[in-house]
C-alpha atoms as a PDB file:
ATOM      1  CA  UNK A   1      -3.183 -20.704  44.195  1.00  0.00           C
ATOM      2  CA  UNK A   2      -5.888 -22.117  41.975  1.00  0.00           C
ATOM      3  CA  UNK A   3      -8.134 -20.309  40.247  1.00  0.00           C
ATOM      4  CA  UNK A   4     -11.089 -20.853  42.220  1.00  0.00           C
ATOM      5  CA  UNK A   5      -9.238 -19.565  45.055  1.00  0.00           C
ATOM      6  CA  UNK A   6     -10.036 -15.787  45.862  1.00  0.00           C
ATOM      7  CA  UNK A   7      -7.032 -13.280  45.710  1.00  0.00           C
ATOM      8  CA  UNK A   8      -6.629 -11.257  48.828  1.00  0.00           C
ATOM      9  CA  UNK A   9      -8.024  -8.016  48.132  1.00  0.00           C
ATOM     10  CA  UNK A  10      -4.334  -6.363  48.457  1.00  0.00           C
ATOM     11  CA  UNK A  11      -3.665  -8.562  45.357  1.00  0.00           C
ATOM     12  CA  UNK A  12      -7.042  -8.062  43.409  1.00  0.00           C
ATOM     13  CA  UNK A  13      -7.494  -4.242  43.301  1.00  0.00           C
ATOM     14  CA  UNK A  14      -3.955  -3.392  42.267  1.00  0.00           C
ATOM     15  CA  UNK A  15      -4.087   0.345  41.139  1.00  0.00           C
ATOM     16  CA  UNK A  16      -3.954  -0.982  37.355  1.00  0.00           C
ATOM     17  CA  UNK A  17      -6.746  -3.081  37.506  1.00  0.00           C
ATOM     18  CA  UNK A  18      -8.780  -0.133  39.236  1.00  0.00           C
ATOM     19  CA  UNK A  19      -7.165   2.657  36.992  1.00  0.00           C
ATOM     20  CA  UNK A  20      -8.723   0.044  34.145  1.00  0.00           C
ATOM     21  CA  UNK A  21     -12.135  -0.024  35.388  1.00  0.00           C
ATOM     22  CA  UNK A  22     -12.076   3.500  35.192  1.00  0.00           C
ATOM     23  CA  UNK A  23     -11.262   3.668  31.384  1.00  0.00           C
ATOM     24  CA  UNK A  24     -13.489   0.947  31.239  1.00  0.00           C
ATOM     25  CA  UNK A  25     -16.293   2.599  32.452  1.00  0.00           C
ATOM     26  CA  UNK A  26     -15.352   6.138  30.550  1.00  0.00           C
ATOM     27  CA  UNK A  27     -15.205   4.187  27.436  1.00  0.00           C
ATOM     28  CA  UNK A  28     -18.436   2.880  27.501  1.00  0.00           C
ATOM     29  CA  UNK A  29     -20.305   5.953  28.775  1.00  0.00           C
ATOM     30  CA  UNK A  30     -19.163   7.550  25.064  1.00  0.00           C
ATOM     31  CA  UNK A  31     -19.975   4.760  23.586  1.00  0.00           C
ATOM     32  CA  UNK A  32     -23.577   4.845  24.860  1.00  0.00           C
ATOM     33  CA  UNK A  33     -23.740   8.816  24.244  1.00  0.00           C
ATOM     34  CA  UNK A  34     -22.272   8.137  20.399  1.00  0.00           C
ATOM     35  CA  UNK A  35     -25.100   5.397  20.267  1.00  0.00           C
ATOM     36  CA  UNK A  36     -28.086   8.048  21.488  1.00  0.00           C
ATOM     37  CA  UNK A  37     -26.615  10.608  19.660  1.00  0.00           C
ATOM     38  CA  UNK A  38     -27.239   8.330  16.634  1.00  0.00           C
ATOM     39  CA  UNK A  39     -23.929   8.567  15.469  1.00  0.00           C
ATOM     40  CA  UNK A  40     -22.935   4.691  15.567  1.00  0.00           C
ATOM     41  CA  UNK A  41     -25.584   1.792  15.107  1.00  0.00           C
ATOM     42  CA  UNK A  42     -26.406  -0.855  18.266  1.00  0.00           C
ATOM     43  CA  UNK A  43     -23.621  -3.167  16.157  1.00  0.00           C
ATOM     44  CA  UNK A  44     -20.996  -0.790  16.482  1.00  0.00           C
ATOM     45  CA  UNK A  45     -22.048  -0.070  19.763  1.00  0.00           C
ATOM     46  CA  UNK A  46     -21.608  -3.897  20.650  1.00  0.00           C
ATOM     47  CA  UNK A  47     -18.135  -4.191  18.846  1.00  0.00           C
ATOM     48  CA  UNK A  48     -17.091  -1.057  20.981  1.00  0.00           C
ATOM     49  CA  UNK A  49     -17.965  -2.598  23.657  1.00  0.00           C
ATOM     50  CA  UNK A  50     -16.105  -5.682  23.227  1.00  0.00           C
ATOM     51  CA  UNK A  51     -13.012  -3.880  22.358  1.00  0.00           C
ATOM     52  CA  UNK A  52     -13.720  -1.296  25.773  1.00  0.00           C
ATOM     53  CA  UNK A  53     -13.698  -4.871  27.575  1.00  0.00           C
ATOM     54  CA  UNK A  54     -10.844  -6.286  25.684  1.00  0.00           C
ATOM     55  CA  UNK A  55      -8.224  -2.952  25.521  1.00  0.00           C
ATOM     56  CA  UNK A  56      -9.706  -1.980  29.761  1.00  0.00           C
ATOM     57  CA  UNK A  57     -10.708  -5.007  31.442  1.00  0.00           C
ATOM     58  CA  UNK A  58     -13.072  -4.101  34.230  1.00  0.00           C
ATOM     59  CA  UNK A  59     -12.914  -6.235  37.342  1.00  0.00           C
ATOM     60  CA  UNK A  60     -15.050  -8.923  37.542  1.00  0.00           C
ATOM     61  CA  UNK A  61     -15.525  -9.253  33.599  1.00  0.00           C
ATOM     62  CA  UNK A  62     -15.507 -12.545  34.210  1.00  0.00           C
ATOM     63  CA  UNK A  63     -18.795 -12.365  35.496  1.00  0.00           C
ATOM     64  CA  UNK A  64     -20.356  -9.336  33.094  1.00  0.00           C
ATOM     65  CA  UNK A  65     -22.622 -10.946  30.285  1.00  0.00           C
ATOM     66  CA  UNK A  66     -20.414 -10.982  26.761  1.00  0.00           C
ATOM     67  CA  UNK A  67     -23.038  -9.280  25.230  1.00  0.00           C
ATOM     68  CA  UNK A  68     -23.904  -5.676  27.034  1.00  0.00           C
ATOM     69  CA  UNK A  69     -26.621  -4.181  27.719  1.00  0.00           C
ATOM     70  CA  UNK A  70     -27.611  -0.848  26.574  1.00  0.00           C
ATOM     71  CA  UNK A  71     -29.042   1.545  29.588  1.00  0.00           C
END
């Protein structure tokens, strides 16, 4: 299988990659709340991000811009 090809979903959302996205995703919401909180810069906040991405790879991170916004 290339990788253009699509993975059947029984192959794609394994319960690791899912069990990732959630880290992922609880990562980055205290990231955000240590950025409003003022207690890291929007640098920090960047380089946390890229390690969140790095350490829990969300799905499709292929497809999420490197550099993330801030909501």
């Amino acid at each position: 299988m290339d990788n253009l090809t699509p993975k059947p979903p029984d192959l794609y959302y394994t319960t690791e990659r899912l069990q990732s996205e959630l880290c992922f995703h609880m990562a980055q919401r205290i990231a955000r709340a240590m950025l409003a909180n003022h207690l890291i810069s929007k640098k920090e906040f960047h380089i946390l991000s890229n390690i969140n991405r790095e350490t829990f790879p969300p799905l499709f991170a292929e497809i999420l811009p490197k550099g993330l916004e801030i909501s």
